[in-house]
N, C-alpha and C. Protein backbone atom coordinates (compact mmCIF):
# COMPACT_ATOMS: atom_id res chain seq x y z
N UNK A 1 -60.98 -14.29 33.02
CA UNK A 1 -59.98 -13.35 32.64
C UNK A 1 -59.59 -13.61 31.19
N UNK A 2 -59.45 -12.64 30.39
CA UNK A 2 -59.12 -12.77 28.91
C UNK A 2 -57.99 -12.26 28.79
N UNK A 3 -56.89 -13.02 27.93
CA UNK A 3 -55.93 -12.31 27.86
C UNK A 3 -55.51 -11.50 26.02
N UNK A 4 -55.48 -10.63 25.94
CA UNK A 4 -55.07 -10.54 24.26
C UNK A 4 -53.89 -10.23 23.60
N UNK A 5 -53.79 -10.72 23.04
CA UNK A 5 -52.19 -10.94 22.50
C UNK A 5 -52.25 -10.14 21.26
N UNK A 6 -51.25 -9.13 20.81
CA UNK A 6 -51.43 -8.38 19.26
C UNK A 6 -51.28 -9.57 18.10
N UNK A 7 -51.90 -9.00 17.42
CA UNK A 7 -51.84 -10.29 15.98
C UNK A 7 -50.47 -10.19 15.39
N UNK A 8 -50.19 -10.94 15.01
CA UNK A 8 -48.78 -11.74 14.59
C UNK A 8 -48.86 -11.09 13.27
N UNK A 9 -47.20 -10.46 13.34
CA UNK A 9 -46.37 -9.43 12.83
C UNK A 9 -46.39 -10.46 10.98
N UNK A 10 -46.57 -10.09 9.76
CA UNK A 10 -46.53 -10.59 8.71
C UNK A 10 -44.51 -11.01 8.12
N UNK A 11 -43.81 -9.57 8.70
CA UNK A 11 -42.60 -10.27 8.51
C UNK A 11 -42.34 -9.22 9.42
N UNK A 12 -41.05 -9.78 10.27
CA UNK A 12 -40.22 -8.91 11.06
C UNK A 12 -39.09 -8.79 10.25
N UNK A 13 -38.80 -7.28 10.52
CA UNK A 13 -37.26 -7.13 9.82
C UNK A 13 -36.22 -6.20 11.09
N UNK A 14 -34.98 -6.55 10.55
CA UNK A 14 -33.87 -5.86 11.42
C UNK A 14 -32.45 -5.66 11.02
N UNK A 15 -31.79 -5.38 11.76
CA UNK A 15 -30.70 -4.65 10.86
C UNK A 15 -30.00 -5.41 10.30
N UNK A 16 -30.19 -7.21 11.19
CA UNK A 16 -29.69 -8.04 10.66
C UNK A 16 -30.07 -8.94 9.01
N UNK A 17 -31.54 -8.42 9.03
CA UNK A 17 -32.40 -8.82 8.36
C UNK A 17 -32.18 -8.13 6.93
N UNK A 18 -32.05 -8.92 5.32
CA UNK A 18 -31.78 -8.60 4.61
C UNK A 18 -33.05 -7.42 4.12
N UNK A 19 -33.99 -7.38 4.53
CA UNK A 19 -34.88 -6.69 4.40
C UNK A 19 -35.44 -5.56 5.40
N UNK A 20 -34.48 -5.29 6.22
CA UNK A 20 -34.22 -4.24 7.40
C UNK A 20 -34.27 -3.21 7.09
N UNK A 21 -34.25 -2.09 8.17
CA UNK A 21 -34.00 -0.52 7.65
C UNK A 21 -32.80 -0.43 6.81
N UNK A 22 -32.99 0.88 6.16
CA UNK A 22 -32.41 1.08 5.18
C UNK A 22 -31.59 0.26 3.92
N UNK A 23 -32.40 -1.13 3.93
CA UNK A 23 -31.92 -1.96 2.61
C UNK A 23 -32.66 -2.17 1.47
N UNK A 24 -33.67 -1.01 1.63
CA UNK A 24 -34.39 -0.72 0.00
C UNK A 24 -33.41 -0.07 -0.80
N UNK A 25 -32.62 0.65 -0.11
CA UNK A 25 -31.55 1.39 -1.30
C UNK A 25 -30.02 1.08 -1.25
N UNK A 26 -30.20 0.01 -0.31
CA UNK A 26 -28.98 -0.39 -0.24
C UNK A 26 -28.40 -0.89 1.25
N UNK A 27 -27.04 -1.05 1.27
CA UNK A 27 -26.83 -1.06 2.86
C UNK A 27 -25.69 0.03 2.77
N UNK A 28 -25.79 0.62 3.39
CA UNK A 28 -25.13 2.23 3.76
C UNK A 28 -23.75 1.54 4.20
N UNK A 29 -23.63 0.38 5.30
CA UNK A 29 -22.33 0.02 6.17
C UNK A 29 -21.56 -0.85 5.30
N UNK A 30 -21.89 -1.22 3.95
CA UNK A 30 -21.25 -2.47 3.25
C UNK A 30 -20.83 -1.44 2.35
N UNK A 31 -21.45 -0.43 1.76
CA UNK A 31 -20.65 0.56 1.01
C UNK A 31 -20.26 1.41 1.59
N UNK A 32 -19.54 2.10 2.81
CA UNK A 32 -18.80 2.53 3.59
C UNK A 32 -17.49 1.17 3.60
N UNK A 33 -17.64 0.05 3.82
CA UNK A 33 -16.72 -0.70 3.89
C UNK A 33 -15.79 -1.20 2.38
N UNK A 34 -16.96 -1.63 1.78
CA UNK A 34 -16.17 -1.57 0.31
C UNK A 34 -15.37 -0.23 -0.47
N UNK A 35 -16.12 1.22 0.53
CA UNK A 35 -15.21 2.19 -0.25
C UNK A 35 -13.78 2.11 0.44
N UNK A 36 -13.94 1.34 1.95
CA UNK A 36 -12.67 1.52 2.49
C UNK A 36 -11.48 0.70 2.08
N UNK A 37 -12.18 -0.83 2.05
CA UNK A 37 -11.26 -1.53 1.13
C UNK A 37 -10.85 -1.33 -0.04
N UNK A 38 -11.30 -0.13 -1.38
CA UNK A 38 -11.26 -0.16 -2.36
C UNK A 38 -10.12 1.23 -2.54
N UNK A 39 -9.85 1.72 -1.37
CA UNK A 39 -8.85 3.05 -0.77
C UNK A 39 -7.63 2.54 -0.47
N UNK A 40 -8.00 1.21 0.39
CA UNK A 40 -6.39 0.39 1.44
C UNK A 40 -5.89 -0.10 0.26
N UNK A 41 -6.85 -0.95 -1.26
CA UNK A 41 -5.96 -1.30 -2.03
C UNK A 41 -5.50 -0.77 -2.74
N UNK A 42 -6.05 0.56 -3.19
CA UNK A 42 -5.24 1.69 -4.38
C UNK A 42 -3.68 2.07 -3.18
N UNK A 43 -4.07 2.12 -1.76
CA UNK A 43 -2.88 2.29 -0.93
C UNK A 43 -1.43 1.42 -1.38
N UNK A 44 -2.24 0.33 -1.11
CA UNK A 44 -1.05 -1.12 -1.22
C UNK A 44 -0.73 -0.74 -2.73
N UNK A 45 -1.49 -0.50 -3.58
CA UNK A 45 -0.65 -0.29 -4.95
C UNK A 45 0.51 0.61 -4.74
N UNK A 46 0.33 2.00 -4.49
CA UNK A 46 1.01 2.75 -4.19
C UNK A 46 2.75 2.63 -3.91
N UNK A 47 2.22 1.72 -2.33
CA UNK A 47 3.61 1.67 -1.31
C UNK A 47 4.08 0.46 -2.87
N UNK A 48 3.30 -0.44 -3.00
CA UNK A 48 3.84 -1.71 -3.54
C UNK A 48 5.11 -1.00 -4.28
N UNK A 49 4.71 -0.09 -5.55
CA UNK A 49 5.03 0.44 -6.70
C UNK A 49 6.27 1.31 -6.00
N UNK A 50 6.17 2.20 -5.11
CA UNK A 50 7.32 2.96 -4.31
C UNK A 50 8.48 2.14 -3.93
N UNK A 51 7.94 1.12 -3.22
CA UNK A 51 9.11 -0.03 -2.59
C UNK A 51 10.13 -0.86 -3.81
N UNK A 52 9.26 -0.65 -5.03
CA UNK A 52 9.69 -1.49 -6.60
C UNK A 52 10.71 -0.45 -6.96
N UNK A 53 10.29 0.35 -6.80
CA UNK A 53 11.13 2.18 -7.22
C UNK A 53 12.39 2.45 -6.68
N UNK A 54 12.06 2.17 -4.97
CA UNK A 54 13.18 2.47 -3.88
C UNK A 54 14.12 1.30 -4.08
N UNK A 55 13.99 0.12 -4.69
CA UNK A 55 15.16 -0.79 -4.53
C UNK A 55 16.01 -0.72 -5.93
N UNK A 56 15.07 -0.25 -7.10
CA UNK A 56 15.81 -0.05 -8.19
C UNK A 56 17.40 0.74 -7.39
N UNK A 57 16.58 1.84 -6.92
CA UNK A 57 17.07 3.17 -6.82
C UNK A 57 18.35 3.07 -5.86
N UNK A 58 18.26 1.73 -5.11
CA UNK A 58 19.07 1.62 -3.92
C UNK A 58 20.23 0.47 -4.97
N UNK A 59 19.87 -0.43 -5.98
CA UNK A 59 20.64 -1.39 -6.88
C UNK A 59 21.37 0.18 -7.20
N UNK A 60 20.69 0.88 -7.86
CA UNK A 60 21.53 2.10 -9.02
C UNK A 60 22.81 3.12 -7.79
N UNK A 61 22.71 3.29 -6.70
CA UNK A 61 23.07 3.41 -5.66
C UNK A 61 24.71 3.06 -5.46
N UNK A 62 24.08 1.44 -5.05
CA UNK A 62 25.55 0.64 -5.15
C UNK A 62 26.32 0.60 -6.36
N UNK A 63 25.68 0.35 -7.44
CA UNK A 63 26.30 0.64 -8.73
C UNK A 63 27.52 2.17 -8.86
N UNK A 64 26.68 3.22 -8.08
CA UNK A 64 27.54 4.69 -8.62
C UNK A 64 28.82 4.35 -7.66
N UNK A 65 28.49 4.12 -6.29
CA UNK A 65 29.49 3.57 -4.71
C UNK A 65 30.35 3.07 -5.64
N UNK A 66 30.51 1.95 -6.65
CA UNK A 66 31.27 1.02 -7.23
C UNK A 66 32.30 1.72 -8.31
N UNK A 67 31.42 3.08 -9.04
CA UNK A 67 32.34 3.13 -9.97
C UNK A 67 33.03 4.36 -9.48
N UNK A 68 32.74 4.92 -8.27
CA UNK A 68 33.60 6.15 -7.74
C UNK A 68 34.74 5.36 -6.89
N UNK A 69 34.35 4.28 -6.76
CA UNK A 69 35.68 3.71 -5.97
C UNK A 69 36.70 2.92 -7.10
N UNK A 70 35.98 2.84 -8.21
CA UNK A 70 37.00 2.35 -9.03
C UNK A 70 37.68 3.71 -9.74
N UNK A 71 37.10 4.55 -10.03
CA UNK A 71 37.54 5.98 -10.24
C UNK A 71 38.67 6.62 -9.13
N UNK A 72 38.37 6.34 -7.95
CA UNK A 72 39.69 6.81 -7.15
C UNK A 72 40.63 6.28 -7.08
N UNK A 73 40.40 4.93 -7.49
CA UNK A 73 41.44 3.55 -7.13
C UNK A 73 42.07 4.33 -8.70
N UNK A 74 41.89 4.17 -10.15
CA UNK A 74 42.44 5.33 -11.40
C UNK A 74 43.13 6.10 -10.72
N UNK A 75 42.37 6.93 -10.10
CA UNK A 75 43.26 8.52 -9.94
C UNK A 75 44.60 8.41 -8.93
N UNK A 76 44.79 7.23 -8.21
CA UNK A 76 45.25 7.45 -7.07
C UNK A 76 46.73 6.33 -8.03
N UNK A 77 45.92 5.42 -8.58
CA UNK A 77 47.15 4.60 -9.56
C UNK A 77 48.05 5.94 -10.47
N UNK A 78 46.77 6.81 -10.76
CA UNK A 78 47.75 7.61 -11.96
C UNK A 78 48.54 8.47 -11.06
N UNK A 79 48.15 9.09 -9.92
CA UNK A 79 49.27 9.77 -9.21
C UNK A 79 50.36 9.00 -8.46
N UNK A 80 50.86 8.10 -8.51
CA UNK A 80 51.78 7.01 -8.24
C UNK A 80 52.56 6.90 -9.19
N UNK A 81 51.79 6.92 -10.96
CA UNK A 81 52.40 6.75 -11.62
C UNK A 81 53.05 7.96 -11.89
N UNK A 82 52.63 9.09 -12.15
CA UNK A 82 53.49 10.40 -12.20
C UNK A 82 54.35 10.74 -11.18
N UNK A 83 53.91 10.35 -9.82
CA UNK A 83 55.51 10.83 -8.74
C UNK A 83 56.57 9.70 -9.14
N UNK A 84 56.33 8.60 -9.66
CA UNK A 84 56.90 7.27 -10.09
C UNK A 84 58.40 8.32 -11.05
N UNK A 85 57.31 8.71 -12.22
CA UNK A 85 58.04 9.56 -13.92
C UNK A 85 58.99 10.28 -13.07
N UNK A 86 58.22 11.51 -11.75
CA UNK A 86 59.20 12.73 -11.49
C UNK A 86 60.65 12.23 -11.14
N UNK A 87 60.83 11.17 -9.95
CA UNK A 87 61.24 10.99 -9.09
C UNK A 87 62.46 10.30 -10.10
């Protein structure tokens, strides 16, 4: 009985294989991934820069709160002081 075996493959390649399908022009799944990471970080810039914006905006906030209450605390001294004059 003879048995025959096919002759031995010169290189095997696979998807794992740096020399696999489709890595003559590249790898299709590593630039799908780098475009995704290169999206999430223009993202994170974004929020980063918004959140830098929103706390100014929330400091400038408390600031106005501060001077309308010192403005009523004025108005409310000066009408004290004029029923003070009438009276």
């Amino acid at each position: 009985m003879l048995i025959f075996f096919p002759p031995p493959v010169s290189e095997m390649t696979s998807v794992l294989n740096g020399g696999g399908l489709n890595y003559q022009i590249g790898n299709p799944v590593r630039y799908e991934f780098n475009k995704v990471n290169a999206l999430v970080s223009d993202l994170k810039k974004i929020v980063e820069a918004q959140i830098v914006e929103m706390r100014a905006k929330s400091v400038e906030v408390v600031e106005l709160k501060q001077k309308v209450a010192n403005l009523e605390k004025m108005c409310h001294d000066m009408l004290a002081t004029i029923a003070s004059m009438k009276g």
